[in-house]
C-alpha atoms as a PDB file:
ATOM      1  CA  UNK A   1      20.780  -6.033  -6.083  1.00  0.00           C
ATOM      2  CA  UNK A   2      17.248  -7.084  -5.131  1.00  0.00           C
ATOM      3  CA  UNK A   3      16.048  -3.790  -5.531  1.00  0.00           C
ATOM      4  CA  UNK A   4      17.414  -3.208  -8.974  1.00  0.00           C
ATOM      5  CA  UNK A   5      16.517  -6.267 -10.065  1.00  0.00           C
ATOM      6  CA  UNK A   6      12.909  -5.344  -8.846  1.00  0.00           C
ATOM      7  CA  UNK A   7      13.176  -1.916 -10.076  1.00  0.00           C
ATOM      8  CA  UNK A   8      13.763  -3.565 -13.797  1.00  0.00           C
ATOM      9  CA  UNK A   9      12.135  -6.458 -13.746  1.00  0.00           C
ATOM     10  CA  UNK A  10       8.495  -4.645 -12.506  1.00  0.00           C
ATOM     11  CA  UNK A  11       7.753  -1.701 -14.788  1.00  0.00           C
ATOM     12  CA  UNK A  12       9.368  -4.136 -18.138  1.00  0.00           C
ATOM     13  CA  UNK A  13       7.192  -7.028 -16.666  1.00  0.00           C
ATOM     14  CA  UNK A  14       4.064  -4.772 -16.352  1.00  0.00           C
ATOM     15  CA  UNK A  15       4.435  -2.914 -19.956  1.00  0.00           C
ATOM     16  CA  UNK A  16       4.430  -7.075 -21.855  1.00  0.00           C
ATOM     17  CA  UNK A  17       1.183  -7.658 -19.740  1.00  0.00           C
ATOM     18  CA  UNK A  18      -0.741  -4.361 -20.816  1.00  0.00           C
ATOM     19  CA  UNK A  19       0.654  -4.903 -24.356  1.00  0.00           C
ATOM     20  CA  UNK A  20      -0.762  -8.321 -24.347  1.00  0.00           C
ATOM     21  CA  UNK A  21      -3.930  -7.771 -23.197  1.00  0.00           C
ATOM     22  CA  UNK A  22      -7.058  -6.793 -24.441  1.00  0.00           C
ATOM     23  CA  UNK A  23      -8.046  -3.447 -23.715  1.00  0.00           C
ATOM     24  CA  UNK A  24     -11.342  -4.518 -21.715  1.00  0.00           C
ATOM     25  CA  UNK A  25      -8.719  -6.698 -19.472  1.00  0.00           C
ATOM     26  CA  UNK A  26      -6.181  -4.299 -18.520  1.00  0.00           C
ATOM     27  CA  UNK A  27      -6.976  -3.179 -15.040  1.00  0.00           C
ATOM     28  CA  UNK A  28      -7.240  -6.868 -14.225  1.00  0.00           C
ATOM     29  CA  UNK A  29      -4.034  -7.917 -15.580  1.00  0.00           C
ATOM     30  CA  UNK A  30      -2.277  -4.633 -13.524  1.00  0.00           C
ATOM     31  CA  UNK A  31      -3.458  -5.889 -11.052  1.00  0.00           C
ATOM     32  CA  UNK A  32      -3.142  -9.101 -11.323  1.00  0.00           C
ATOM     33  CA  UNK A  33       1.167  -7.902 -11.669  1.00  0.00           C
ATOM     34  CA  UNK A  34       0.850  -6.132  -8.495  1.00  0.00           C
ATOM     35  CA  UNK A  35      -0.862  -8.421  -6.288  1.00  0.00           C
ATOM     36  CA  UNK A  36       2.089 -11.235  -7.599  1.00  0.00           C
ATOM     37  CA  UNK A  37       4.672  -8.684  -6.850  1.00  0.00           C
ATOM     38  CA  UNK A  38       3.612  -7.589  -3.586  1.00  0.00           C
ATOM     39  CA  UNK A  39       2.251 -11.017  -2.245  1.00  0.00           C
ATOM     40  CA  UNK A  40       5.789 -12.628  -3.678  1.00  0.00           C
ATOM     41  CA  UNK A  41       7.307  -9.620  -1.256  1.00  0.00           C
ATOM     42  CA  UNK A  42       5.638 -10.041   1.738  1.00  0.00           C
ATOM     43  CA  UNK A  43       5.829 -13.769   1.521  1.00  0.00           C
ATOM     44  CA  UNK A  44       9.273 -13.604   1.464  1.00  0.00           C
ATOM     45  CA  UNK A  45      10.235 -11.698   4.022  1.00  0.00           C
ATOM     46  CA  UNK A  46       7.960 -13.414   6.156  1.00  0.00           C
ATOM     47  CA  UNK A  47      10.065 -16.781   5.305  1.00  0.00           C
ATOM     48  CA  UNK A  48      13.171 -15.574   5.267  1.00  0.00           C
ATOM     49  CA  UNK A  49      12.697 -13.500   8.690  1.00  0.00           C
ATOM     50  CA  UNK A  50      11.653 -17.031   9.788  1.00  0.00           C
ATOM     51  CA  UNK A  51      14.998 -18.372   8.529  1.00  0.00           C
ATOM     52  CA  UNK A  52      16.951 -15.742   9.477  1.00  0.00           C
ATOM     53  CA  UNK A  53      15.085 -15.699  13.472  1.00  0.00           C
ATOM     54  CA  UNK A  54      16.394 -19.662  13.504  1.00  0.00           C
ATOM     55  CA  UNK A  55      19.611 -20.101  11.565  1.00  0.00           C
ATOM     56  CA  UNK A  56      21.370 -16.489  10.809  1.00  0.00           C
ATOM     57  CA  UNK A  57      21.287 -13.890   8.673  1.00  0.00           C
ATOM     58  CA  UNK A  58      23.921 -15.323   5.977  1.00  0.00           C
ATOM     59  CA  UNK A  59      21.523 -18.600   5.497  1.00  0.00           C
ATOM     60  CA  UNK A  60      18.629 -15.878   4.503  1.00  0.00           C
ATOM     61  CA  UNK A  61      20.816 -14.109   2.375  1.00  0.00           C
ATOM     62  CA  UNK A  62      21.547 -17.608   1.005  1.00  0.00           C
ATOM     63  CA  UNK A  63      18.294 -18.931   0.328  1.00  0.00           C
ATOM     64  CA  UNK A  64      16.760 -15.797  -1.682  1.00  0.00           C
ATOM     65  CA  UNK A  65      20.200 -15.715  -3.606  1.00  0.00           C
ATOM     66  CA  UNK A  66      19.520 -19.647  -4.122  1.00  0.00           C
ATOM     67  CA  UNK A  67      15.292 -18.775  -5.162  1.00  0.00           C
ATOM     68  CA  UNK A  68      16.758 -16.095  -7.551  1.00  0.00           C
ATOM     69  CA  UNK A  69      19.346 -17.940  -9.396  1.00  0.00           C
ATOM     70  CA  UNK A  70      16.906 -20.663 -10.047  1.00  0.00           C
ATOM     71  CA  UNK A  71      14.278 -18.200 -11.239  1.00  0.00           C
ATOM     72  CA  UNK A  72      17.188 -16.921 -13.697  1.00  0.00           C
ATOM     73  CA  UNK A  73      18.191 -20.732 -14.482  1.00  0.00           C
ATOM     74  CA  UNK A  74      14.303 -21.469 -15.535  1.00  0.00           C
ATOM     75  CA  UNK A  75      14.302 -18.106 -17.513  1.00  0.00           C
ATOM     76  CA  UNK A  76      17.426 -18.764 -19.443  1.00  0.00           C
ATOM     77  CA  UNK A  77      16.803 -22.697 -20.030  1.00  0.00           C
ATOM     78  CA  UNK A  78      12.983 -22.148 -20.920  1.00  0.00           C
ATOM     79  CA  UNK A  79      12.863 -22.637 -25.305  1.00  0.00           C
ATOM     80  CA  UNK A  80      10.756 -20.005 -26.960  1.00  0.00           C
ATOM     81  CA  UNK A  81       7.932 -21.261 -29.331  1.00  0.00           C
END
């Protein structure tokens, strides 16, 4: 589920930013996208292979289902102007 959420959530994500920005600041803002992606990746399965090492595999599973559904939560709660 991860990986289709990622699989929506990256190319939608990065189609807003180039919309939104000005043509002079596009490569920045790609990259910008990327580094957040891939840094947010690598982060996390650094922690969680931490969690997972100490506790078990279930508590990892756990804890990124627990970071996601708040994500959602903040999403879906957030007004729009």
């Amino acid at each position: 589920m991860m990986g289709l959420g990622h699989g929506i959530a990256y190319p939608a994500v990065t189609a807003l930013a180039i919309e939104r920005a000005d043509t002079s600041s596009r490569g920045m803002v790609v990259s910008i996208i990327h580094g957040a992606f891939n840094g947010g990746n690598a982060f996390f399965a650094y922690a969680l292979g931490l969690v997972a090492a100490e506790w078990s595999y279930n508590v990892a599973f756990w804890a990124a289902g627990a970071v996601t559904l708040s994500g959602a939560l903040l999403l879906g709660l957030r007004r729009r102007p």
